[in-house]
C-alpha atoms as a PDB file:
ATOM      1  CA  UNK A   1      50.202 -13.283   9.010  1.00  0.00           C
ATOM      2  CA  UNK A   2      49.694  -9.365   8.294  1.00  0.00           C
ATOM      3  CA  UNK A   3      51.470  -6.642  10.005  1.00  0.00           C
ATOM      4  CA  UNK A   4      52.178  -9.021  13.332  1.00  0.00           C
ATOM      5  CA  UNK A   5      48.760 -10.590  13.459  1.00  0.00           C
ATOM      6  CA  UNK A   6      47.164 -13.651  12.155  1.00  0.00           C
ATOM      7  CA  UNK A   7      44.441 -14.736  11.165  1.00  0.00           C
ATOM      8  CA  UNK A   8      42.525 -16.318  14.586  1.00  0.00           C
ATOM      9  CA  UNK A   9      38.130 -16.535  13.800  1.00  0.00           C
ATOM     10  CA  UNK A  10      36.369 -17.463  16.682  1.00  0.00           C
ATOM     11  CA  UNK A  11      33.689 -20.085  16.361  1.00  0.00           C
ATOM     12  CA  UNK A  12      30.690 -18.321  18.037  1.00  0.00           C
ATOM     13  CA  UNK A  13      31.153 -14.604  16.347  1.00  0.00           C
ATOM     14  CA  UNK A  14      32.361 -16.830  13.117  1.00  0.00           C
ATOM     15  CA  UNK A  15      28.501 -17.933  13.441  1.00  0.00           C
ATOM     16  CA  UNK A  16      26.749 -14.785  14.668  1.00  0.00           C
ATOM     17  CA  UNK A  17      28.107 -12.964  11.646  1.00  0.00           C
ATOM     18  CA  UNK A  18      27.524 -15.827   9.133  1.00  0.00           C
ATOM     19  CA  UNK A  19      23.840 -15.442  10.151  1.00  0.00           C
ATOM     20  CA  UNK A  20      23.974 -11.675  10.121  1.00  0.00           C
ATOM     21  CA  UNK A  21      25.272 -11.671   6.876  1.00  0.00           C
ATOM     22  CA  UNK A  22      22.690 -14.406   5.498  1.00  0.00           C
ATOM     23  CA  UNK A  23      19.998 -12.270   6.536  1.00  0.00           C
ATOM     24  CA  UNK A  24      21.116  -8.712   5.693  1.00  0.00           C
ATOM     25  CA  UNK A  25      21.325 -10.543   1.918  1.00  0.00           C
ATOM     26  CA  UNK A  26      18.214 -12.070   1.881  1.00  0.00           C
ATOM     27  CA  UNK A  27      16.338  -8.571   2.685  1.00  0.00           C
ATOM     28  CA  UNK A  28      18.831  -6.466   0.069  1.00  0.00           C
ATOM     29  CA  UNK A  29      17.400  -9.247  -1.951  1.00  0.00           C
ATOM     30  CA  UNK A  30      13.917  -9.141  -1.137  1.00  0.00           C
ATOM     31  CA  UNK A  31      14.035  -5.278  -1.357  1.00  0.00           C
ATOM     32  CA  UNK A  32      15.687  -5.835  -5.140  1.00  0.00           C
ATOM     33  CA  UNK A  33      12.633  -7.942  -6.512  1.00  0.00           C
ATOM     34  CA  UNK A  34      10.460  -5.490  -4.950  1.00  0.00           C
ATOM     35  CA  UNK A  35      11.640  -3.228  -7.354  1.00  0.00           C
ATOM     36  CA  UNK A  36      11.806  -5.686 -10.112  1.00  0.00           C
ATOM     37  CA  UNK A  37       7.820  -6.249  -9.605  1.00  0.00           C
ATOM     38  CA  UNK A  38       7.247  -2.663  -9.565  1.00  0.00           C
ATOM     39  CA  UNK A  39       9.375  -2.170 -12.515  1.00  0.00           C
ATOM     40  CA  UNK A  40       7.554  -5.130 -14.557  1.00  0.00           C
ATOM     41  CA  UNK A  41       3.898  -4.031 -13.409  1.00  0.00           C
ATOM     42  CA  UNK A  42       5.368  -0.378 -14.440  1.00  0.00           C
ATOM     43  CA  UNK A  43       6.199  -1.738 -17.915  1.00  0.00           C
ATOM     44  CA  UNK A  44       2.817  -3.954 -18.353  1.00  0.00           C
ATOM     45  CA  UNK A  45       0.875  -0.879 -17.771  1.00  0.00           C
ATOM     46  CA  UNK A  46       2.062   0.875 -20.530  1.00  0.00           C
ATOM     47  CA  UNK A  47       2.085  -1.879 -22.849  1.00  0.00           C
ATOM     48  CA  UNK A  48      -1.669  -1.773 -22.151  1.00  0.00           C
ATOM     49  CA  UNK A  49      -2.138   1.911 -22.599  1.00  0.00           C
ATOM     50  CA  UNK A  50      -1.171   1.261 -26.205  1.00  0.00           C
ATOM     51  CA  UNK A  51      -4.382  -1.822 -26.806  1.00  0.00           C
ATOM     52  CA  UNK A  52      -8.040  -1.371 -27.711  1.00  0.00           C
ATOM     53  CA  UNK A  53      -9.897  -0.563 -24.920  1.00  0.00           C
ATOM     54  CA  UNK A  54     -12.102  -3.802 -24.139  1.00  0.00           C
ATOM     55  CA  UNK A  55     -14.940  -3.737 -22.687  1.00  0.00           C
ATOM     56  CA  UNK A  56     -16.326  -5.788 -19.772  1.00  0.00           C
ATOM     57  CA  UNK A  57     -19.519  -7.778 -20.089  1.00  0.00           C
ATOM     58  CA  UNK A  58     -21.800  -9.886 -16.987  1.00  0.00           C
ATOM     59  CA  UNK A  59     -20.079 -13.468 -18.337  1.00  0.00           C
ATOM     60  CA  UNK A  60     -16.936 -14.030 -15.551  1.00  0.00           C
ATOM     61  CA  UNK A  61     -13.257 -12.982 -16.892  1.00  0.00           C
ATOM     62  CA  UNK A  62     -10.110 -14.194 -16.581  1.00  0.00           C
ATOM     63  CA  UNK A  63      -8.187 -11.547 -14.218  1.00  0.00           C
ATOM     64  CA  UNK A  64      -4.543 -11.877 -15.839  1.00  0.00           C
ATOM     65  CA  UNK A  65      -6.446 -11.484 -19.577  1.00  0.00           C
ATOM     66  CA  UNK A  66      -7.510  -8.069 -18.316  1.00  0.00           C
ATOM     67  CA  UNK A  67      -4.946  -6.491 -15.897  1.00  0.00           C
ATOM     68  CA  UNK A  68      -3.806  -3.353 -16.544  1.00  0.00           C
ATOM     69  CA  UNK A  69      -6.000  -3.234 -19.431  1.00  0.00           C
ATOM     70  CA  UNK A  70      -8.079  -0.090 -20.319  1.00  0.00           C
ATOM     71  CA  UNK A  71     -11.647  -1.286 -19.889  1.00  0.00           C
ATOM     72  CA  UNK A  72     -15.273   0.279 -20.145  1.00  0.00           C
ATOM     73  CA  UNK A  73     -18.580  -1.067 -18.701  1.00  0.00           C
ATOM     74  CA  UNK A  74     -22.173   0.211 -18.259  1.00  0.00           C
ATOM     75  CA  UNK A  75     -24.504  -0.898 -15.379  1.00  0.00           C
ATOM     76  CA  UNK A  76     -25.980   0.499 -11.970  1.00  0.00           C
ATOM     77  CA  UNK A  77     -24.204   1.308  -8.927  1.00  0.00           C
ATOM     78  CA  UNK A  78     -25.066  -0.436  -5.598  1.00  0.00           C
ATOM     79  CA  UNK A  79     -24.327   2.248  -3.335  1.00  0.00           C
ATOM     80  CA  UNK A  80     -25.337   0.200  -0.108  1.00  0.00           C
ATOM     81  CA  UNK A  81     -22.456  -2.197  -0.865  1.00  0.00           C
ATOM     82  CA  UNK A  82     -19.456   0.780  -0.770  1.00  0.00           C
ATOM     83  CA  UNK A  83     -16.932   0.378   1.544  1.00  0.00           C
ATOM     84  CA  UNK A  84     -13.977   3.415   1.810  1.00  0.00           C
ATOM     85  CA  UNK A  85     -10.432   1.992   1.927  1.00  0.00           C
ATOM     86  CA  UNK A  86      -8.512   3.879   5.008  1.00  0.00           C
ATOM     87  CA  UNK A  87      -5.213   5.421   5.379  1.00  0.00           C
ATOM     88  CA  UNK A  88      -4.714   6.913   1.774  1.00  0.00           C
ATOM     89  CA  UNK A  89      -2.724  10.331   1.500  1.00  0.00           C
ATOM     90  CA  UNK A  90      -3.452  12.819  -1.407  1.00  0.00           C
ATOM     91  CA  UNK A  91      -1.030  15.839  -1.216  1.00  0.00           C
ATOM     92  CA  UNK A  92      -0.149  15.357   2.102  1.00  0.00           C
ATOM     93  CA  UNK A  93      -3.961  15.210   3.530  1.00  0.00           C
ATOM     94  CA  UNK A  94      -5.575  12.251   4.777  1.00  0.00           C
ATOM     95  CA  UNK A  95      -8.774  10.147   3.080  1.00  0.00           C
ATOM     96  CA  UNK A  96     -10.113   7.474   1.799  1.00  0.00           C
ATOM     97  CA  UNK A  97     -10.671   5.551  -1.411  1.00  0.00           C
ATOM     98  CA  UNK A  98     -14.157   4.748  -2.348  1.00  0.00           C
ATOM     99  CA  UNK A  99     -15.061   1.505  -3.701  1.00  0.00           C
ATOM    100  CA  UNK A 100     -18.537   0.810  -5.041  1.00  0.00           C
ATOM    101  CA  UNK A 101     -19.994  -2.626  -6.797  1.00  0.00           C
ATOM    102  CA  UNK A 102     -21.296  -1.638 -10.386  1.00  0.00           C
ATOM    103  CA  UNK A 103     -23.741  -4.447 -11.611  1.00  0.00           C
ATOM    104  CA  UNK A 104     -22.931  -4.815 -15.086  1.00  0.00           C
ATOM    105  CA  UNK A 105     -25.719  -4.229 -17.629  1.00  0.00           C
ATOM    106  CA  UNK A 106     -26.935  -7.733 -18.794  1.00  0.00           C
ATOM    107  CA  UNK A 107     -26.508  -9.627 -16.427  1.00  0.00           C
ATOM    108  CA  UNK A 108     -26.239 -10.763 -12.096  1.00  0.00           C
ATOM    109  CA  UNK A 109     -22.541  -9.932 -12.606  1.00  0.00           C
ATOM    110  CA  UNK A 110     -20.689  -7.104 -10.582  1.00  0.00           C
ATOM    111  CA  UNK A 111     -17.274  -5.195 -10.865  1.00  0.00           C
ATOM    112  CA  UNK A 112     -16.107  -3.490  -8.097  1.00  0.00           C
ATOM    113  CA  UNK A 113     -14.887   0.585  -8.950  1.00  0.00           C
ATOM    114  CA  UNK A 114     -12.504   1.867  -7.152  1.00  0.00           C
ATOM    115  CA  UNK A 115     -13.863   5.868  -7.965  1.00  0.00           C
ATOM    116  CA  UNK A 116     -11.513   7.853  -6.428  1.00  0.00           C
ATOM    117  CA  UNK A 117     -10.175   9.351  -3.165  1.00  0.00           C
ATOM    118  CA  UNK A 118     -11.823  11.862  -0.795  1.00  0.00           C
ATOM    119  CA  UNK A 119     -10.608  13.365   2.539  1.00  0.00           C
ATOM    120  CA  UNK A 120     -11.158  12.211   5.717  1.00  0.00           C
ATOM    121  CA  UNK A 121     -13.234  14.516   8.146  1.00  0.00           C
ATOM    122  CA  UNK A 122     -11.611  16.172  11.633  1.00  0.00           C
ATOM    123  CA  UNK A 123     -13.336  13.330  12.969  1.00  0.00           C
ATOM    124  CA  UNK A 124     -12.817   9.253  12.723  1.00  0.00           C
ATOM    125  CA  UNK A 125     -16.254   8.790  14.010  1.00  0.00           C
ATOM    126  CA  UNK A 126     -18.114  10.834  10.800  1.00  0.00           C
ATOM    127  CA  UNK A 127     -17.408   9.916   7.332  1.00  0.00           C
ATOM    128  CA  UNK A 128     -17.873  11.719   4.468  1.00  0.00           C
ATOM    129  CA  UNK A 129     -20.668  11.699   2.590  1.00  0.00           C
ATOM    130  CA  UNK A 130     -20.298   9.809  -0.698  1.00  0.00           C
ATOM    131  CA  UNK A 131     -21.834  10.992  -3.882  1.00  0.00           C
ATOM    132  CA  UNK A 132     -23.546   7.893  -6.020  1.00  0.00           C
ATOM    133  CA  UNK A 133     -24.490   7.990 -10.216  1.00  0.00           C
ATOM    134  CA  UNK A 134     -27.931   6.678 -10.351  1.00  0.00           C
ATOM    135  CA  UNK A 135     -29.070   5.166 -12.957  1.00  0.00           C
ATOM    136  CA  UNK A 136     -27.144   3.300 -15.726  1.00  0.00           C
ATOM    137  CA  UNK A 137     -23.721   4.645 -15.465  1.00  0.00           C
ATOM    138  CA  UNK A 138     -20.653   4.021 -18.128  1.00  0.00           C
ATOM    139  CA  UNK A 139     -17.361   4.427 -16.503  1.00  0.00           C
ATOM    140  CA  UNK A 140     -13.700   3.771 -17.850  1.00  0.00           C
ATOM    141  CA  UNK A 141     -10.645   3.396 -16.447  1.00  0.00           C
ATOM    142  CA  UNK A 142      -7.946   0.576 -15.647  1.00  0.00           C
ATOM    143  CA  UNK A 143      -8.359  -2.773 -14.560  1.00  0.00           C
ATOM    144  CA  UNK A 144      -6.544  -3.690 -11.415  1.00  0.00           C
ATOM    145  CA  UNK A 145      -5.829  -7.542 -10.288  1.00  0.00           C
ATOM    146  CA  UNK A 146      -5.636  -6.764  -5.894  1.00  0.00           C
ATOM    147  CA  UNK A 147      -3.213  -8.854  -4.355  1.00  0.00           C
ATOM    148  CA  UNK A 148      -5.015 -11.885  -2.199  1.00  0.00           C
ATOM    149  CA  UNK A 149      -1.692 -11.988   0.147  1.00  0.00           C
ATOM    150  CA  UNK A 150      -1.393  -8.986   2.266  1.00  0.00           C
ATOM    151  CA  UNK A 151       0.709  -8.778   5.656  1.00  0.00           C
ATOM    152  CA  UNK A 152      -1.392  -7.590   8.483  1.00  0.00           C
ATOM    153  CA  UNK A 153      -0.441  -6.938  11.654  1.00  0.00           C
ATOM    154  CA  UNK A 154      -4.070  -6.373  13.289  1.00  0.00           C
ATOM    155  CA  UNK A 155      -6.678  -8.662  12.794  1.00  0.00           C
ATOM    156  CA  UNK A 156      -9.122  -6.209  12.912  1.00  0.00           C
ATOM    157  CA  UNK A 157      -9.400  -5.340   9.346  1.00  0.00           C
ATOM    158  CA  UNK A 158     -12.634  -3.365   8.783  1.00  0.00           C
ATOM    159  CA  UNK A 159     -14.832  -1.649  10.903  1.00  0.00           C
ATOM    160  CA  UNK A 160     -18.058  -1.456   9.248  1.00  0.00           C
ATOM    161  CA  UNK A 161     -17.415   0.107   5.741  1.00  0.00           C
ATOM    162  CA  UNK A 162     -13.994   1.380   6.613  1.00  0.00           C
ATOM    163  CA  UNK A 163     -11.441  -1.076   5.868  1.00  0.00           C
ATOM    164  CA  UNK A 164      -7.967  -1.488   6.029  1.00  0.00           C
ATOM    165  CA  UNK A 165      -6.898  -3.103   2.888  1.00  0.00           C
ATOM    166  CA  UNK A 166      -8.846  -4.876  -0.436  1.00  0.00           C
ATOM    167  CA  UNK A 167      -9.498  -8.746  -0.367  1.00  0.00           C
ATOM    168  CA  UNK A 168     -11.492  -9.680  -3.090  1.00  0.00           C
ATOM    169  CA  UNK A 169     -12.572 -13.125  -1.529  1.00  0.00           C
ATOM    170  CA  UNK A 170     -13.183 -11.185   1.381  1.00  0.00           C
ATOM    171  CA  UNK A 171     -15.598  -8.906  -0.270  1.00  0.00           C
ATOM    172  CA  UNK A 172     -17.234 -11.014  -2.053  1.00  0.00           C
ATOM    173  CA  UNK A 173     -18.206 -12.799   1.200  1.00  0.00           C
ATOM    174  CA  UNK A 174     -18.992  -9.681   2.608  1.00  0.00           C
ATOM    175  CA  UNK A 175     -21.209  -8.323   0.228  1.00  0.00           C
ATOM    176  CA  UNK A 176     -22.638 -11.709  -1.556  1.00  0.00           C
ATOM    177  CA  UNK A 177     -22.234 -10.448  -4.798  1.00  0.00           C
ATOM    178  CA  UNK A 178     -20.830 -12.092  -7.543  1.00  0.00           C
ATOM    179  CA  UNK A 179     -17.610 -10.490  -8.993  1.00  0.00           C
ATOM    180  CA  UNK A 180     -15.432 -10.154 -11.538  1.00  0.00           C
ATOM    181  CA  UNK A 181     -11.824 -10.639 -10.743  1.00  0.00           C
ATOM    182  CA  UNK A 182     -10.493  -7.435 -11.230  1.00  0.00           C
ATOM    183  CA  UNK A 183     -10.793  -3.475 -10.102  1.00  0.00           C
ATOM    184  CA  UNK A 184     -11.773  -1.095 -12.570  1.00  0.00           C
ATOM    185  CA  UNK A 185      -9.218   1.781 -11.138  1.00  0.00           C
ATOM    186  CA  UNK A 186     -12.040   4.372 -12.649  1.00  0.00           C
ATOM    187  CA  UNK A 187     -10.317   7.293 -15.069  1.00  0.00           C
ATOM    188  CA  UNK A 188     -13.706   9.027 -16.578  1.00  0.00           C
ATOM    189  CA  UNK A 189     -15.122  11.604 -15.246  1.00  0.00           C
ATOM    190  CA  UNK A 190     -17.901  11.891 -12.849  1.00  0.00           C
ATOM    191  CA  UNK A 191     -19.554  14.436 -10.927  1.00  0.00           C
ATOM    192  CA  UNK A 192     -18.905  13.089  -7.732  1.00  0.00           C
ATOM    193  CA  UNK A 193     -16.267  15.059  -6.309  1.00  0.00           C
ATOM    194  CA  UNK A 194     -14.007  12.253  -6.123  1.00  0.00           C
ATOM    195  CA  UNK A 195     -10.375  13.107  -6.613  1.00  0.00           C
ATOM    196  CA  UNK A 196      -9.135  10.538  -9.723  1.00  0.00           C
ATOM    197  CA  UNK A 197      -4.866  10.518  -9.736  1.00  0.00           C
ATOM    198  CA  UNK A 198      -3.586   7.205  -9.403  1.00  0.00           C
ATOM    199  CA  UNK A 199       0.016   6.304  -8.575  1.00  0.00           C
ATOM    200  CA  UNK A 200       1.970   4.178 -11.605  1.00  0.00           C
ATOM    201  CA  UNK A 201       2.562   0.658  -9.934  1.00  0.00           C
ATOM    202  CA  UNK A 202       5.987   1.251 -10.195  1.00  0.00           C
ATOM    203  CA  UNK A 203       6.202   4.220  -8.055  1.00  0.00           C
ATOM    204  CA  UNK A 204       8.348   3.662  -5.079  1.00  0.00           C
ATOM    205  CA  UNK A 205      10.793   1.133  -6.939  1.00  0.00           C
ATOM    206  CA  UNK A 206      14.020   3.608  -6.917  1.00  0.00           C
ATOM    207  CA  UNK A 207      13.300   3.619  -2.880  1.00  0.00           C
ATOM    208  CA  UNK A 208      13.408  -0.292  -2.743  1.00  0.00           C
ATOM    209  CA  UNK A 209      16.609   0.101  -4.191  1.00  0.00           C
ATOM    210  CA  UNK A 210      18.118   2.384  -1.841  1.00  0.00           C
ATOM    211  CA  UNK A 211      16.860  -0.145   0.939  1.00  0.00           C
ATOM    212  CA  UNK A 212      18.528  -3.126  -1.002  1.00  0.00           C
ATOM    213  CA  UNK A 213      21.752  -0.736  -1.237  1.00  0.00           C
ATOM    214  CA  UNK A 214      21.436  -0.640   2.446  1.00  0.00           C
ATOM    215  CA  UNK A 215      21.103  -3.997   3.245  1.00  0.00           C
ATOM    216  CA  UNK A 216      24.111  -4.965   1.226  1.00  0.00           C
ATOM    217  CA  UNK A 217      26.467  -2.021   2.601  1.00  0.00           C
ATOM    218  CA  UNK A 218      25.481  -3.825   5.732  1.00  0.00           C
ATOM    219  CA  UNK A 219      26.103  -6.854   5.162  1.00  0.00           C
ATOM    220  CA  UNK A 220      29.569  -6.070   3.546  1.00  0.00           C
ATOM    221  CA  UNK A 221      30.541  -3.856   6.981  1.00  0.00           C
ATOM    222  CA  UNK A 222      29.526  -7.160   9.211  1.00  0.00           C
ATOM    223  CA  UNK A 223      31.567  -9.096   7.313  1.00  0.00           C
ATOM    224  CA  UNK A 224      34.488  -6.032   7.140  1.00  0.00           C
ATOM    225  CA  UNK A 225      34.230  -5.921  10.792  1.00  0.00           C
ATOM    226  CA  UNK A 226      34.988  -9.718  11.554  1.00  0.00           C
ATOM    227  CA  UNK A 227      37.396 -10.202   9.314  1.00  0.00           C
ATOM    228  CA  UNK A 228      39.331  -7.573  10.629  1.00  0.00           C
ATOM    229  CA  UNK A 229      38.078  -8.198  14.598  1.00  0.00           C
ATOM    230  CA  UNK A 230      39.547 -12.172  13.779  1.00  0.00           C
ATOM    231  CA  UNK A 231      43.170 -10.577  12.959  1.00  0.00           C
ATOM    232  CA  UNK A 232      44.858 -11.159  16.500  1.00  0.00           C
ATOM    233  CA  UNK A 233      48.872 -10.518  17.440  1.00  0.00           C
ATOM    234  CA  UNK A 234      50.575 -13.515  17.462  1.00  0.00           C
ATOM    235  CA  UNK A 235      51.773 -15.082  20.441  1.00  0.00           C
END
């Protein structure tokens, strides 16, 4: 009893608000580990800044023995094989990011570059024209492990060389080459007129946050709300 009312929850909005709750949680949740990750990868790339630079021969590596790892390798382009990764923003202006297989000196082995970012053109039927090295080319940079689950809502994922997102089993089939695990994330320089600033992996983690906030506050007004809905006069 509190001020003339008691206590009364009702079965069915006892229910609809257990669920409500449940799943408000389980996305503040989600939303914290996001951060967590991007925290963690944040922290394993600078760890890595402060190792010897290794560099990346034609025998197959082990991806998690190289990620985030500064890493150097000499070999020729295959220019026929780049595809340009869609929908990436560089202060504010639309592009893409340009991926080309570098066969490694030594050997049939590749490693796919991603070299950089360059804008889009007024028009989605003409890309831009992409720059190649020819020649044996040394570049430097990071090496990236691309995730191999990505959520897509269309199944159309590339058209011709533009794609959507990176699958490295998916290129691989694509392009028949033999790869190396990772993505060299390339930091040299190159006269391409490629544009080289990469986001830290753990940009974006302080917004994940504020979404988790979110979800909680929400959860704690649902269950607020029924608690105090479920107080009725008694008879």
């Amino acid at each position: 009893m509190l001020g003339g009312r008691r206590f009364r929850p009702a079965l069915v909005p006892g229910v609809a608000a257990l669920a409500a709750i449940a799943l408000t949680v389980s996305l503040g949740n989600w939303q914290s580990r996001r951060a967590e990750e991007k925290l963690a990868r944040g922290r394993d790339l600078d760890e890595a800044a402060h190792r010897v630079q290794l560099a990346l021969q034609s025998s197959p590596v082990d991806a998690h023995d190289f990620e985030f790892a500064r890493v150097s390798a000499s070999g020729e382009y295959s220019a026929k094989h780049t595809v340009l990764l869609d929908n990436k923003v560089f202060q504010g202006a639309a592009g893409y990011q340009v991926l080309t297989p570098l066969k490694i000196a030594g050997g049939d082995m590749y490693m796919l570059v991603n070299r950089g970012w360059i804008a889009a053109g007024s028009r989605r039927d003409i890309l831009p024209q992409i720059q190649t090295p020819r020649g044996i080319t040394a570049v430097e940079g990071i090496a990236i492990v691309p995730s191999s689950h990505i959520f897509e809502l269309d199944t159309k994922t590339e058209e011709g060389i533009v794609w959507q997102n990176l699958v490295l089993a998916r290129y691989a089939k694509w392009s028949g080459l033999r790869l190396q695990p990772v993505v060299l994330q390339q930091t040299s320089a190159a006269d391409d007129g490629l544009v080289r600033v990469w986001a830290r992996p753990d940009t974006g983690a302080d917004k994940h946050r504020g979404y988790a906030f979110q979800w909680y506050a929400l959860a704690t007004t649902i269950l607020i709300s029924y608690v105090a809905f479920s107080f009725k006069r008694a008879a």
